[in-house]
N, C-alpha and C. Protein backbone atom coordinates (compact mmCIF):
# COMPACT_ATOMS: atom_id res chain seq x y z
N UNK A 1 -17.30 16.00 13.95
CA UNK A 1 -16.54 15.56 12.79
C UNK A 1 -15.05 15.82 13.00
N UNK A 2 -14.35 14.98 12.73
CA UNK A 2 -12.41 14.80 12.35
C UNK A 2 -12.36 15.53 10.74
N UNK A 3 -11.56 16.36 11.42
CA UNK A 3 -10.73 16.76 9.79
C UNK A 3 -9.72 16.56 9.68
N UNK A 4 -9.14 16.65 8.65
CA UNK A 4 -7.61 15.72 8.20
C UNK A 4 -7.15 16.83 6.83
N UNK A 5 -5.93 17.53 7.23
CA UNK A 5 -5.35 18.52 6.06
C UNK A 5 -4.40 17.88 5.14
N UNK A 6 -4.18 18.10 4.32
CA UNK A 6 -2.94 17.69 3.35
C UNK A 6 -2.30 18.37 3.45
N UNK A 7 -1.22 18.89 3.58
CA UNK A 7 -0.35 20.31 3.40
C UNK A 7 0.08 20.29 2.27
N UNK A 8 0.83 20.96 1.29
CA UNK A 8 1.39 21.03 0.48
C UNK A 8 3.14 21.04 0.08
N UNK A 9 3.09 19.65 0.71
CA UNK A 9 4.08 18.82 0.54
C UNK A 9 4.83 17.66 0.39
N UNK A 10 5.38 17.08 0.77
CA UNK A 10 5.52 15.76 0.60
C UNK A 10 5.99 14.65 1.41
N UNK A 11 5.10 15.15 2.74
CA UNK A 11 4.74 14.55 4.10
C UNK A 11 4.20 13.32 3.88
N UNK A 12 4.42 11.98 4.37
CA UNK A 12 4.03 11.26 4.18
C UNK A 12 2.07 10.91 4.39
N UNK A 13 1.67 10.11 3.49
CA UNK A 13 0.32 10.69 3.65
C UNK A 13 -0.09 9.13 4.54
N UNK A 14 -1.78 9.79 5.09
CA UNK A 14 -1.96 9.11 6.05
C UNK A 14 -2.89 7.50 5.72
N UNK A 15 -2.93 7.03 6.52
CA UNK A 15 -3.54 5.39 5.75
C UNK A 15 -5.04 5.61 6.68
N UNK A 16 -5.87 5.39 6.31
CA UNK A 16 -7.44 5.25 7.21
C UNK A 16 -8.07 3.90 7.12
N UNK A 17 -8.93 3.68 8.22
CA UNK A 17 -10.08 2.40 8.03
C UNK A 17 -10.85 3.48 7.33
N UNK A 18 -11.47 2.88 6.34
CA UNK A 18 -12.77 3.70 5.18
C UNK A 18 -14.22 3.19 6.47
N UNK A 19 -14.05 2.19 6.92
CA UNK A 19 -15.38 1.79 7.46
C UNK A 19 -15.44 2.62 9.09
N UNK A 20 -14.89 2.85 9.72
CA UNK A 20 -14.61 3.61 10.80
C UNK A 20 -14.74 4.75 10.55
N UNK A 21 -13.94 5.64 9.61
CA UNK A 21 -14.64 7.15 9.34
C UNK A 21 -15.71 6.98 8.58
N UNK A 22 -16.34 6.48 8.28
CA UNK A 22 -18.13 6.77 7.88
C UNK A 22 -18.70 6.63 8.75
N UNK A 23 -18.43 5.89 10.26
CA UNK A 23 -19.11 5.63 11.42
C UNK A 23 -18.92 6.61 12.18
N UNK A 24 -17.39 7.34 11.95
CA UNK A 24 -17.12 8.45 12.53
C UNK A 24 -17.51 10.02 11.95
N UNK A 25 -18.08 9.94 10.91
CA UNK A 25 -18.18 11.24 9.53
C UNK A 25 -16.94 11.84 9.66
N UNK A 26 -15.88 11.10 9.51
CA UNK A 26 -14.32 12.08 9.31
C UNK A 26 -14.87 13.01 8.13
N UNK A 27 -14.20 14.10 7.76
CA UNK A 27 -14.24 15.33 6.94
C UNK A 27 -12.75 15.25 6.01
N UNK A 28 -12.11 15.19 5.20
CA UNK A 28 -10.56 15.28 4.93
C UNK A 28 -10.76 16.64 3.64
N UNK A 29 -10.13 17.31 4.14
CA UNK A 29 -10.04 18.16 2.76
C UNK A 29 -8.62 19.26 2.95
N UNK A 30 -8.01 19.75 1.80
CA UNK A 30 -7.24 20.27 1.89
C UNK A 30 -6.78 20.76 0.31
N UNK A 31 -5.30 20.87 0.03
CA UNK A 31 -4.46 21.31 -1.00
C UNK A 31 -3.28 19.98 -0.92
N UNK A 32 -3.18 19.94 -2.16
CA UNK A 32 -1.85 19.06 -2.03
C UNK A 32 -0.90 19.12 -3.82
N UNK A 33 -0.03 18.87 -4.16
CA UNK A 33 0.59 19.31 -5.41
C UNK A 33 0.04 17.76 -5.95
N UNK A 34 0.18 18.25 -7.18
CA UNK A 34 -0.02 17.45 -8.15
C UNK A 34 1.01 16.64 -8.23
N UNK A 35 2.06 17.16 -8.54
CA UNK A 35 3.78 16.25 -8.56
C UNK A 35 2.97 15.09 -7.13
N UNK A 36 2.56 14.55 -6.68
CA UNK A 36 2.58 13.87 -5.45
C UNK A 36 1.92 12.88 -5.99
N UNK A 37 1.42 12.94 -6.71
CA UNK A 37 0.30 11.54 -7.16
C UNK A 37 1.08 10.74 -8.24
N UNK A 38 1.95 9.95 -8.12
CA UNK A 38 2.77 8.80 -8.89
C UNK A 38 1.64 7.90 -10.42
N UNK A 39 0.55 8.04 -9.70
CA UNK A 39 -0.30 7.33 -11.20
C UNK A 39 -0.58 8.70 -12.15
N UNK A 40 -0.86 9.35 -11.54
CA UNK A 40 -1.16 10.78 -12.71
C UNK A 40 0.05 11.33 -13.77
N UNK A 41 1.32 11.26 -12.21
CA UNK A 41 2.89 11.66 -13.04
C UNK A 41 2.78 10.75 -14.54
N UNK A 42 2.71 9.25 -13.76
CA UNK A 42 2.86 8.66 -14.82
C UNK A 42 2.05 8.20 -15.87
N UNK A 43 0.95 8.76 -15.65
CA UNK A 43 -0.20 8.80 -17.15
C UNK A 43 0.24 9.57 -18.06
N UNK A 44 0.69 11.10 -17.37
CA UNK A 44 0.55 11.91 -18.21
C UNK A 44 1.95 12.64 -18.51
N UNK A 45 2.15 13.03 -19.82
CA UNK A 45 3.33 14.06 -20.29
C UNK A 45 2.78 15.59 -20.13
N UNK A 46 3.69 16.66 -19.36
CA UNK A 46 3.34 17.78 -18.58
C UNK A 46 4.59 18.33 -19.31
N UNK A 47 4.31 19.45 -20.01
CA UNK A 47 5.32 20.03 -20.24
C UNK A 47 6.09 21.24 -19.36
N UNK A 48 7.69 21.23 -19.08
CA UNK A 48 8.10 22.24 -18.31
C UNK A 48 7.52 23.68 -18.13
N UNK A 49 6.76 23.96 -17.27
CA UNK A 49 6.75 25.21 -16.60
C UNK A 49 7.04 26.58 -16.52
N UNK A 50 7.15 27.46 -17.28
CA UNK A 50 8.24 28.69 -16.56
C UNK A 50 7.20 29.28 -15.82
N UNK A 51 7.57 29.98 -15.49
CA UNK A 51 6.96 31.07 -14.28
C UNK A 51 5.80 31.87 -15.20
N UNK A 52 4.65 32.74 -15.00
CA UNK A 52 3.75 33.36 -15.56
C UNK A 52 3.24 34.35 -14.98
N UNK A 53 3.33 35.62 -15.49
CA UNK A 53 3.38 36.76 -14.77
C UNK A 53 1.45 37.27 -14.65
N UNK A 54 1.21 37.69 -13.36
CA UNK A 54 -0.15 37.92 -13.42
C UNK A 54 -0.09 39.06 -12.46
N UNK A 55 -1.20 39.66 -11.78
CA UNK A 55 -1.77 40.87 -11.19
C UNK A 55 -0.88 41.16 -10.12
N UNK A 56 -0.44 40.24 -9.33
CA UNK A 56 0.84 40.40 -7.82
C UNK A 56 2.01 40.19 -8.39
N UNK A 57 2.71 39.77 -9.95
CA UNK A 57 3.57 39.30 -10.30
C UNK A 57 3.71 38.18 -10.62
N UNK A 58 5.00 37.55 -10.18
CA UNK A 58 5.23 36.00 -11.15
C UNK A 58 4.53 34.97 -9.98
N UNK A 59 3.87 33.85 -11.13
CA UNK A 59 2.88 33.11 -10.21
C UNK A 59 3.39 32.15 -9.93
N UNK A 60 3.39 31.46 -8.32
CA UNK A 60 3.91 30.65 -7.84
C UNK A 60 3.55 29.16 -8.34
N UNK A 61 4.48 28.26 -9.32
CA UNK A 61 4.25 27.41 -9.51
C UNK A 61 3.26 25.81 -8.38
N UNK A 62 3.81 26.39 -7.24
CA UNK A 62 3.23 25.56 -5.98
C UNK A 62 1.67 25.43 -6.08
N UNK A 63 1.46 26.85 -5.73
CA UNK A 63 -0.24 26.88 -6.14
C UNK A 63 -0.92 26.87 -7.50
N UNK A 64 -0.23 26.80 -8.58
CA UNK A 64 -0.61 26.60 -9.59
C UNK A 64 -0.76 25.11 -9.90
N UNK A 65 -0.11 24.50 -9.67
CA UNK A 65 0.32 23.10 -9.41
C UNK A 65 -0.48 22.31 -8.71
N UNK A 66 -1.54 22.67 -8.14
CA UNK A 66 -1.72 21.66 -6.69
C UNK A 66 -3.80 22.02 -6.86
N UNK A 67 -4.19 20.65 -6.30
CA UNK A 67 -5.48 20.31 -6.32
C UNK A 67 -5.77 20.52 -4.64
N UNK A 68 -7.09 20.98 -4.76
CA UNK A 68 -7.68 21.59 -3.76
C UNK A 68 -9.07 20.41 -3.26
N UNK A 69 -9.53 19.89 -2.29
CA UNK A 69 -10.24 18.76 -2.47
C UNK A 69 -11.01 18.99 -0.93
N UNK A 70 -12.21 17.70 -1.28
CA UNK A 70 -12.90 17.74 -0.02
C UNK A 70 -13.70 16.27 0.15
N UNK A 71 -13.20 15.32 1.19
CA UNK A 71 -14.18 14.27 1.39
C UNK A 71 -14.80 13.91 2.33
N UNK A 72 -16.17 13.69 2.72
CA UNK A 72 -16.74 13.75 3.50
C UNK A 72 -17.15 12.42 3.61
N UNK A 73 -16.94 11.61 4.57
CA UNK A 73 -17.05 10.29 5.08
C UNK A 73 -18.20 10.10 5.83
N UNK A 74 -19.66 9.03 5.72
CA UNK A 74 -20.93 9.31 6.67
C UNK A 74 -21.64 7.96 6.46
N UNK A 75 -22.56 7.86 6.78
CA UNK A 75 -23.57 6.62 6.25
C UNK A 75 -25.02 7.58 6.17
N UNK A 76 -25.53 7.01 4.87
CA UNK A 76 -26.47 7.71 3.86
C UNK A 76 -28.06 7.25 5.20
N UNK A 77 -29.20 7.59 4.32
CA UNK A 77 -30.09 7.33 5.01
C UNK A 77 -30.53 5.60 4.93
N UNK A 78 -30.57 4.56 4.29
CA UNK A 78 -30.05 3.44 4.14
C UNK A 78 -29.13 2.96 4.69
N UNK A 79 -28.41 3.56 5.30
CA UNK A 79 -27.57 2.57 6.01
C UNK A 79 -25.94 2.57 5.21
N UNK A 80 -25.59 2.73 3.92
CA UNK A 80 -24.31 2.39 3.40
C UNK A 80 -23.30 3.35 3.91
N UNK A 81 -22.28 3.33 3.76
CA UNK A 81 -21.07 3.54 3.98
C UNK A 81 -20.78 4.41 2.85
N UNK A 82 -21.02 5.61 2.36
CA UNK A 82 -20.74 7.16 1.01
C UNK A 82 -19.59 7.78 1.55
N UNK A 83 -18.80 8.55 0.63
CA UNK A 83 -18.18 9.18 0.80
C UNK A 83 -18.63 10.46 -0.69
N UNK A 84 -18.68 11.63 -0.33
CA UNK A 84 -19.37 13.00 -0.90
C UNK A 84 -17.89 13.82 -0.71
N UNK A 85 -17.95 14.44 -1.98
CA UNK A 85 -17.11 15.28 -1.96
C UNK A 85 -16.87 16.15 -3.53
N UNK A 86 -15.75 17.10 -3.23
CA UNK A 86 -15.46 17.59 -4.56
C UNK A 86 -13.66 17.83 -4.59
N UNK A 87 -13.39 17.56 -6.28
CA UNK A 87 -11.96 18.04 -6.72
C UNK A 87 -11.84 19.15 -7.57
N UNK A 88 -11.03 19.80 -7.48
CA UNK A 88 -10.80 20.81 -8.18
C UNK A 88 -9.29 21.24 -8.49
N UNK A 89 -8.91 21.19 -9.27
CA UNK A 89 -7.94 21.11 -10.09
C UNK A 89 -7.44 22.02 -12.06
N UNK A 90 -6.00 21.85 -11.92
CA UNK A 90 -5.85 22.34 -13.30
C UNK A 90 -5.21 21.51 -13.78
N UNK A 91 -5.10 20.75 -14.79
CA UNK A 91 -3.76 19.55 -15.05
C UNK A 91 -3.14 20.42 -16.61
N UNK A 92 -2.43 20.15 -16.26
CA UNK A 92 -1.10 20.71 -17.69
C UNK A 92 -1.02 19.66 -18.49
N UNK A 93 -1.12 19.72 -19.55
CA UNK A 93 -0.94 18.69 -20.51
C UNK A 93 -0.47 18.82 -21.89
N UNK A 94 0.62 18.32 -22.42
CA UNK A 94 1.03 18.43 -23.82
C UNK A 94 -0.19 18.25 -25.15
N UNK A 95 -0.30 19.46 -25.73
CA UNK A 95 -1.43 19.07 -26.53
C UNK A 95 -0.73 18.67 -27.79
N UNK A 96 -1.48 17.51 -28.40
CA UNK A 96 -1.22 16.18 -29.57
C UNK A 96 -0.93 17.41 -30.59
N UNK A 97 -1.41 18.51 -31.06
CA UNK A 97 -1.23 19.64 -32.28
C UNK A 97 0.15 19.93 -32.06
N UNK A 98 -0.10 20.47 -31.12
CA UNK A 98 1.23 21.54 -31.17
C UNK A 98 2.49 21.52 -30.21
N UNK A 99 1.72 20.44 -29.60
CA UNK A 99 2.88 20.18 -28.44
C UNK A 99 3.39 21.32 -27.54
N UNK A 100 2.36 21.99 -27.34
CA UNK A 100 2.54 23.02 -26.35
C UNK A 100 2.12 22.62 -25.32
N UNK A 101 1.48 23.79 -24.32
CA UNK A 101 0.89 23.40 -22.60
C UNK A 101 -0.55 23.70 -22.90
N UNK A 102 -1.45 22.46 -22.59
CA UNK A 102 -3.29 22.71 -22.52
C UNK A 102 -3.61 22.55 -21.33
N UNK A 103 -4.01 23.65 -20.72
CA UNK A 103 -4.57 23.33 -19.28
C UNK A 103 -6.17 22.62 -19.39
N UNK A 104 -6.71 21.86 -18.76
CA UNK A 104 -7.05 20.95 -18.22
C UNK A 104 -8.17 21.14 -17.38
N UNK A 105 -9.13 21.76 -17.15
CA UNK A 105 -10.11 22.25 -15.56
C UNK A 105 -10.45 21.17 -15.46
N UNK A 106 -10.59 20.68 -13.61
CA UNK A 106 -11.13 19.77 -13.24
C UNK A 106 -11.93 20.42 -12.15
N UNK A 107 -13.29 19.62 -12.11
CA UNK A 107 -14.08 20.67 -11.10
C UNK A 107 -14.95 19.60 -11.12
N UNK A 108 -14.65 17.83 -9.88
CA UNK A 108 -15.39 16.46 -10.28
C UNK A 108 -16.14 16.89 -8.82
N UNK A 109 -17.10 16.19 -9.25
CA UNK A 109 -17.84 16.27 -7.86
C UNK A 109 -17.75 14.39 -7.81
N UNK A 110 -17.77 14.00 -5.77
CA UNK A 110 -17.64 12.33 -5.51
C UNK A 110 -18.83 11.99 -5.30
N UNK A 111 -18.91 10.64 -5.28
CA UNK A 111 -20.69 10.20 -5.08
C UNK A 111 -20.17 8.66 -4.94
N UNK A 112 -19.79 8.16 -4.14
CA UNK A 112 -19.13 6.96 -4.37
C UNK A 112 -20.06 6.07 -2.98
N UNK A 113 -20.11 4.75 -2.92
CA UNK A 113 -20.67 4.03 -2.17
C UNK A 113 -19.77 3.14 -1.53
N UNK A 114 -18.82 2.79 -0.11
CA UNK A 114 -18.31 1.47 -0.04
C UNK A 114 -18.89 0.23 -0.45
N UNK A 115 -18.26 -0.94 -1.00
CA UNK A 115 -18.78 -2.40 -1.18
C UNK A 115 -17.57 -3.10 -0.65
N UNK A 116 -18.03 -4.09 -0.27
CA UNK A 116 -17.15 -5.66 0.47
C UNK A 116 -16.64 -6.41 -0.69
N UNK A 117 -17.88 -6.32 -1.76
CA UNK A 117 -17.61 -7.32 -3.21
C UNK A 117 -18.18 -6.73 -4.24
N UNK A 118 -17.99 -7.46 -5.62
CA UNK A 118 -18.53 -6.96 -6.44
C UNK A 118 -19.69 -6.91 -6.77
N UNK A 119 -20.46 -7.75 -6.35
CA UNK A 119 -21.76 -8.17 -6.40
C UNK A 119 -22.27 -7.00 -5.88
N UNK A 120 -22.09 -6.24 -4.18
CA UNK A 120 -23.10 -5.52 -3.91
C UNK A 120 -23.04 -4.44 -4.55
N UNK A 121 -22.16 -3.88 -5.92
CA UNK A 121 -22.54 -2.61 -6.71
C UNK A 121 -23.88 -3.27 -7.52
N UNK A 122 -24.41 -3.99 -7.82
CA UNK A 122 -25.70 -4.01 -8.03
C UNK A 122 -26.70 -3.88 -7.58
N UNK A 123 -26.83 -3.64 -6.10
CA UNK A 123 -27.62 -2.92 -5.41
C UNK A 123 -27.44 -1.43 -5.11
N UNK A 124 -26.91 -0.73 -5.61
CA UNK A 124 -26.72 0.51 -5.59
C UNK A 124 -27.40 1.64 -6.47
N UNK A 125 -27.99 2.66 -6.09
CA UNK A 125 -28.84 3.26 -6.32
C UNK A 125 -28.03 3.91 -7.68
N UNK A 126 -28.71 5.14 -8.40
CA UNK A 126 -27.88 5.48 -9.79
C UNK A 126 -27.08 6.83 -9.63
N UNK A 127 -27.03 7.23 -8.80
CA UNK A 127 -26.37 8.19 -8.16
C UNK A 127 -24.76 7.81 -7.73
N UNK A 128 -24.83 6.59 -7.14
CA UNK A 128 -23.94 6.52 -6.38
C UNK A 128 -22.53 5.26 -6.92
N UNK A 129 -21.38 5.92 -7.19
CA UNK A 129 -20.15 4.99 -7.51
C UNK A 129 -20.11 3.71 -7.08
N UNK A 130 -19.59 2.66 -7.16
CA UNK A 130 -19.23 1.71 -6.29
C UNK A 130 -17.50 2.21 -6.11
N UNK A 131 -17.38 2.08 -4.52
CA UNK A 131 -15.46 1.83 -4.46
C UNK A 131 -15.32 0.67 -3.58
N UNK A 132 -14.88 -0.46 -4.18
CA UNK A 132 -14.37 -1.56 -4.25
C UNK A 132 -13.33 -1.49 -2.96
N UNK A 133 -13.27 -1.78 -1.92
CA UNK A 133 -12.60 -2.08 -0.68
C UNK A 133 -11.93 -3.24 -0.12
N UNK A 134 -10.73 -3.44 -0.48
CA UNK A 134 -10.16 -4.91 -0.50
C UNK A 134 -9.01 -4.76 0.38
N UNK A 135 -8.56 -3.36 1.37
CA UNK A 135 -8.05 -3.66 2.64
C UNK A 135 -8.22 -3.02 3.50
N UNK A 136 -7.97 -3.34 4.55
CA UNK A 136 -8.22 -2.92 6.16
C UNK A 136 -8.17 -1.25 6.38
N UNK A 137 -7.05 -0.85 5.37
CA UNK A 137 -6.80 0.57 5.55
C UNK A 137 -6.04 1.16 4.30
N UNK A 138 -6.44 2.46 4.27
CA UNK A 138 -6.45 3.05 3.03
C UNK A 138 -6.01 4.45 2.75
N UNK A 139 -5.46 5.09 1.50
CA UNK A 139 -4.96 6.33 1.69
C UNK A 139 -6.53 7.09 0.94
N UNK A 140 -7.02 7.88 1.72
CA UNK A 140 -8.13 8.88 0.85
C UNK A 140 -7.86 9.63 0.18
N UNK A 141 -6.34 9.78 0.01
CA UNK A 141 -5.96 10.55 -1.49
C UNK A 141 -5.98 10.04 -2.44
N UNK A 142 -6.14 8.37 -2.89
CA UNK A 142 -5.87 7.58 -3.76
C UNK A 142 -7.47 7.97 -4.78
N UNK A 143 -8.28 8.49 -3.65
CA UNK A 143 -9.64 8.82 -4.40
C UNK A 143 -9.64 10.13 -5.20
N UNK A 144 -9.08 11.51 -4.83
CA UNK A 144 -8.70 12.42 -5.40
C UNK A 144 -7.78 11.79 -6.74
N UNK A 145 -7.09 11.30 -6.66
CA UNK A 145 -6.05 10.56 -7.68
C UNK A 145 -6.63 10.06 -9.03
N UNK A 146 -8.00 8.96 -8.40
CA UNK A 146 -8.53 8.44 -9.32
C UNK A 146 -9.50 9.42 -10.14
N UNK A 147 -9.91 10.46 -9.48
CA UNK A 147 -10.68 11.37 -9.94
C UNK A 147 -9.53 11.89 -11.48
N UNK A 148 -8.77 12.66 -10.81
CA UNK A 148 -8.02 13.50 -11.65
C UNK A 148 -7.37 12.31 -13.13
N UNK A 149 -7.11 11.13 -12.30
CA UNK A 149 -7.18 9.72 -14.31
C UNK A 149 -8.38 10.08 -14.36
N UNK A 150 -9.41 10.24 -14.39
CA UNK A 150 -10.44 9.97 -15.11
C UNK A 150 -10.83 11.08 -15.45
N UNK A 151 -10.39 12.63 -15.95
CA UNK A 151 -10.10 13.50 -16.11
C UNK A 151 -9.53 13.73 -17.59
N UNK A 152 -8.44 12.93 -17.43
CA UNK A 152 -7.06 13.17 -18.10
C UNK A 152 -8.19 13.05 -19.82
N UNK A 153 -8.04 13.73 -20.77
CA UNK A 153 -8.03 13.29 -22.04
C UNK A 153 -7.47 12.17 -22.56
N UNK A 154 -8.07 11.42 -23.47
CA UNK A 154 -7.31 10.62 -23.81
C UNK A 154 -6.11 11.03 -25.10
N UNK A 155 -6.54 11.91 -25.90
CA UNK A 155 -5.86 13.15 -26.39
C UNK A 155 -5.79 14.46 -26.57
N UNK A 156 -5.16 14.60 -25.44
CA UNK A 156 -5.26 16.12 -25.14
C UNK A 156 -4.99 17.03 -26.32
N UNK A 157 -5.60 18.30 -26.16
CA UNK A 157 -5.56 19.06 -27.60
C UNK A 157 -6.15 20.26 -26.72
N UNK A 158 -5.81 21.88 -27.95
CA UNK A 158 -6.39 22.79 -27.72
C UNK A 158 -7.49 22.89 -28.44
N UNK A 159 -8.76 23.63 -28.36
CA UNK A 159 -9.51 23.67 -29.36
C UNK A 159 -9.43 24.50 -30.86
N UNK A 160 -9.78 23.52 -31.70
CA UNK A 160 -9.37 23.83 -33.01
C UNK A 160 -9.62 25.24 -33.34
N UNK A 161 -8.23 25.31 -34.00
CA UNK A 161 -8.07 27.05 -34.08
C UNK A 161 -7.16 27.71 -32.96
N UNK A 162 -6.81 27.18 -31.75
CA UNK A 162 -6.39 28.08 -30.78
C UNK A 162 -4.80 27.60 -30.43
N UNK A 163 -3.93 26.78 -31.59
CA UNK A 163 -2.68 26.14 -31.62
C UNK A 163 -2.34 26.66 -32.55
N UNK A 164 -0.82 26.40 -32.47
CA UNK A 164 -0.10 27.75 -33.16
C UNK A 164 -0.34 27.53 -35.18
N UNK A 165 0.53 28.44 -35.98
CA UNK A 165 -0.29 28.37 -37.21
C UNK A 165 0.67 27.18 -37.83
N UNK A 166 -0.56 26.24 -38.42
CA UNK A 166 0.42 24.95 -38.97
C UNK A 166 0.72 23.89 -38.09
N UNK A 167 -0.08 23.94 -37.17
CA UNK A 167 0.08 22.80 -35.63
C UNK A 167 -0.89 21.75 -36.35
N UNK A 168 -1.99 22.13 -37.24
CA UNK A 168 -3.17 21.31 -37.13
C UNK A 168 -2.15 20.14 -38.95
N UNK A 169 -1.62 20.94 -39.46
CA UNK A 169 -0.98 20.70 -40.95
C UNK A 169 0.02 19.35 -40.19
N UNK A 170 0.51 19.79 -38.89
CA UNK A 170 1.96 18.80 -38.40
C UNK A 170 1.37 17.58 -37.88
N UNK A 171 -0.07 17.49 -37.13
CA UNK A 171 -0.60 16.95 -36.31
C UNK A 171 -1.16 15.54 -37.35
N UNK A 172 -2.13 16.10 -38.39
CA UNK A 172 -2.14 15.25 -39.79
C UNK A 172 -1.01 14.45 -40.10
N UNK A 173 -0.15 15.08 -40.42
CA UNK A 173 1.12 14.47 -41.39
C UNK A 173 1.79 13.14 -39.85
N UNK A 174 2.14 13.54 -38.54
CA UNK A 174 2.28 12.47 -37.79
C UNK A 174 1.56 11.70 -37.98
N UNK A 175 0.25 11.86 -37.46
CA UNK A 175 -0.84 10.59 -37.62
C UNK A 175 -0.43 9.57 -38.80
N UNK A 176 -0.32 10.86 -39.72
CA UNK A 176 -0.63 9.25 -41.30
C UNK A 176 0.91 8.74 -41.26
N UNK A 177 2.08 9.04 -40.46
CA UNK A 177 3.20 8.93 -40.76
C UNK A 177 3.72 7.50 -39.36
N UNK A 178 2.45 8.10 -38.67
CA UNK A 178 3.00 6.81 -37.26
C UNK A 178 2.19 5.60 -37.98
N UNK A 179 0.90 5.87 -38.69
CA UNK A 179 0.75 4.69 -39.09
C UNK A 179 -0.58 4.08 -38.11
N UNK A 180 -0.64 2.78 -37.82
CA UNK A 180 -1.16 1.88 -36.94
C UNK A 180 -0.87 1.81 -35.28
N UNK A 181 0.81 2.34 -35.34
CA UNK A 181 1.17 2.75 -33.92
C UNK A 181 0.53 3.62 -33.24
N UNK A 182 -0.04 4.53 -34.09
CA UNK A 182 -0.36 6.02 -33.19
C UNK A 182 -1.61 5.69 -32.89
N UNK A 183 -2.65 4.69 -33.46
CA UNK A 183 -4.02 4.39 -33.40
C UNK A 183 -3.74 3.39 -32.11
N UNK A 184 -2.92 2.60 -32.17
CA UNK A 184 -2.70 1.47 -31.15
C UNK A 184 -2.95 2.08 -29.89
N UNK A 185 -1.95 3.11 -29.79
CA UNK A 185 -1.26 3.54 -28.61
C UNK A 185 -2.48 4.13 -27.73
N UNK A 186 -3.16 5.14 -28.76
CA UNK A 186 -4.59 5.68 -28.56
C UNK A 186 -5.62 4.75 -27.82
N UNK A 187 -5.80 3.90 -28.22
CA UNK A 187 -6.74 2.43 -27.88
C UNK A 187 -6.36 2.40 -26.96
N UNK A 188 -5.12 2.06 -26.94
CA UNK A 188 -4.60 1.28 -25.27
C UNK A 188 -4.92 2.02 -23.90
N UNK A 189 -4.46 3.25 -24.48
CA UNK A 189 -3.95 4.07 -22.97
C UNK A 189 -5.71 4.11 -21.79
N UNK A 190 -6.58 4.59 -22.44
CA UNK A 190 -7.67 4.13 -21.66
C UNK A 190 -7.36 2.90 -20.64
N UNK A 191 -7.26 1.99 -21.39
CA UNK A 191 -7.11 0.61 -20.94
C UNK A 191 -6.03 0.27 -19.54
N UNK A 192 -4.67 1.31 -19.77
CA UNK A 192 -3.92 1.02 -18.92
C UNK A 192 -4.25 2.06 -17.70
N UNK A 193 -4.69 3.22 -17.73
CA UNK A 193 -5.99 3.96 -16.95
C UNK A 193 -6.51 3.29 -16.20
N UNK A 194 -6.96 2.43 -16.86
CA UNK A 194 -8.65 2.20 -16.19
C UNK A 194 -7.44 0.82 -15.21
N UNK A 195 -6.91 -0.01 -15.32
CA UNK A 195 -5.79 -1.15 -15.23
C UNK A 195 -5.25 -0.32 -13.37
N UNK A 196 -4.69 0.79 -13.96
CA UNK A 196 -3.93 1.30 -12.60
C UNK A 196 -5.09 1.94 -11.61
N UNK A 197 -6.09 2.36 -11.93
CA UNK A 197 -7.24 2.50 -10.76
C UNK A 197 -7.95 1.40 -10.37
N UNK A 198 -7.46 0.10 -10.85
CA UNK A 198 -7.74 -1.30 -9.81
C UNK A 198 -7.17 -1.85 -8.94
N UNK A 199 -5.62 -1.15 -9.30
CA UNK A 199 -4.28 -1.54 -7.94
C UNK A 199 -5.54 -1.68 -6.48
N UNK A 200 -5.15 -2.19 -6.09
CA UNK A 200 -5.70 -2.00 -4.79
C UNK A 200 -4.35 -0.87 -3.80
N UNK A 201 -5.50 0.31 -3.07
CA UNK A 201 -4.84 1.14 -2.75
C UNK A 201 -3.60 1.30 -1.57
N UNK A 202 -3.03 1.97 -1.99
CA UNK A 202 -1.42 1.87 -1.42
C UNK A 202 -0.38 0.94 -2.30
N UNK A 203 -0.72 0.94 -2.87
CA UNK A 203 0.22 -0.25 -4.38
C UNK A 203 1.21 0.81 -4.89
């Protein structure tokens, strides 16, 4: 098996044939920051940061910041083209109450199947994703990526009771005060989600 690291930075990342490492069982796993993924930046509002003091001292935003991942590239006993793996992650997110910081656990496990077209995700067993393959070569971070949108809340929040006192009194009074906008906006955002994990990858 080929393994392939991410470092934790902002090295340009690498492009793969998806059909060649399943023939090859490439391995890719690593760390990489969150700031690096351009569809997530821009899904989501992250509120500024300060530093947070824990057991060694103040905690390094870098590793706090950054998703830890693993994909394993093979062909199943059938014959298809899988990729197996897991993400793990924390995402920061402005919660709708109080507009503070809600962390986020992500802990996705992958199960995904290559297809040529759309048609052959109907032959696919119930276990297994379809990922839609429409060029020659591809970034395998774009799959970590899509994991962590499909993650995201569609309104993030702390659980009731655990936002500051009178967050839940402010949160009411917006709603009935945005009106139809704030319901709109709600509706949509799924929609534009689901919209940017069809780019075909490297877009």
């Amino acid at each position: 098996m080929r393994y392939f690291c991410a470092l934790m930075s902002s090295a340009p990342r690498e492009l793969i044939d998806p059909w060649r490492a399943c023939r090859r069982e490439f391995v890719f796993s690593g760390d990489v920051l969150l700031r690096e993924f351009q569809r997530l930046t821009a899904a989501t509002d992250v509120p500024e940061r300060a530093p947070r003091q824990v057991d060694s001292g103040l905690e390094d935003p870098a590793v706090a910041d950054a998703v830890s991942y693993e994909l394993r590239f093979a062909r199943d006993r059938d014959g298809r083209c899988v990729v197996t793996g897991r993400v793990r992650a924390t995402l920061r997110l402005r919660c709708q109450r109080c507009l503070d910081e809600v962390e986020v656990p992500v802990d996705a496990r992958i199960e995904l199947a290559l297809i040529r077209r759309d048609e052959d995700a109907l032959d696919l067993p119930g276990h297994l994703d379809p990922w839609l393959v429409t060029e020659e070569r591809l970034d395998p971070l774009d799959l970590i990526e899509d994991e962590l949108l499909l993650a995201v809340p569609v309104i993030p929040r702390h659980p009731l009771g655990s936002c500051m006192p009178g967050a839940v009194e402010r949160d009411e009074a917006a709603a009935s005060a945005g009106g139809g906008k704030a319901g709109s906006d709600t509706r949509r955002r799924p929609f534009e989600i689901l919209a940017a994990l069809k780019r075909p990858p490297g877009k």
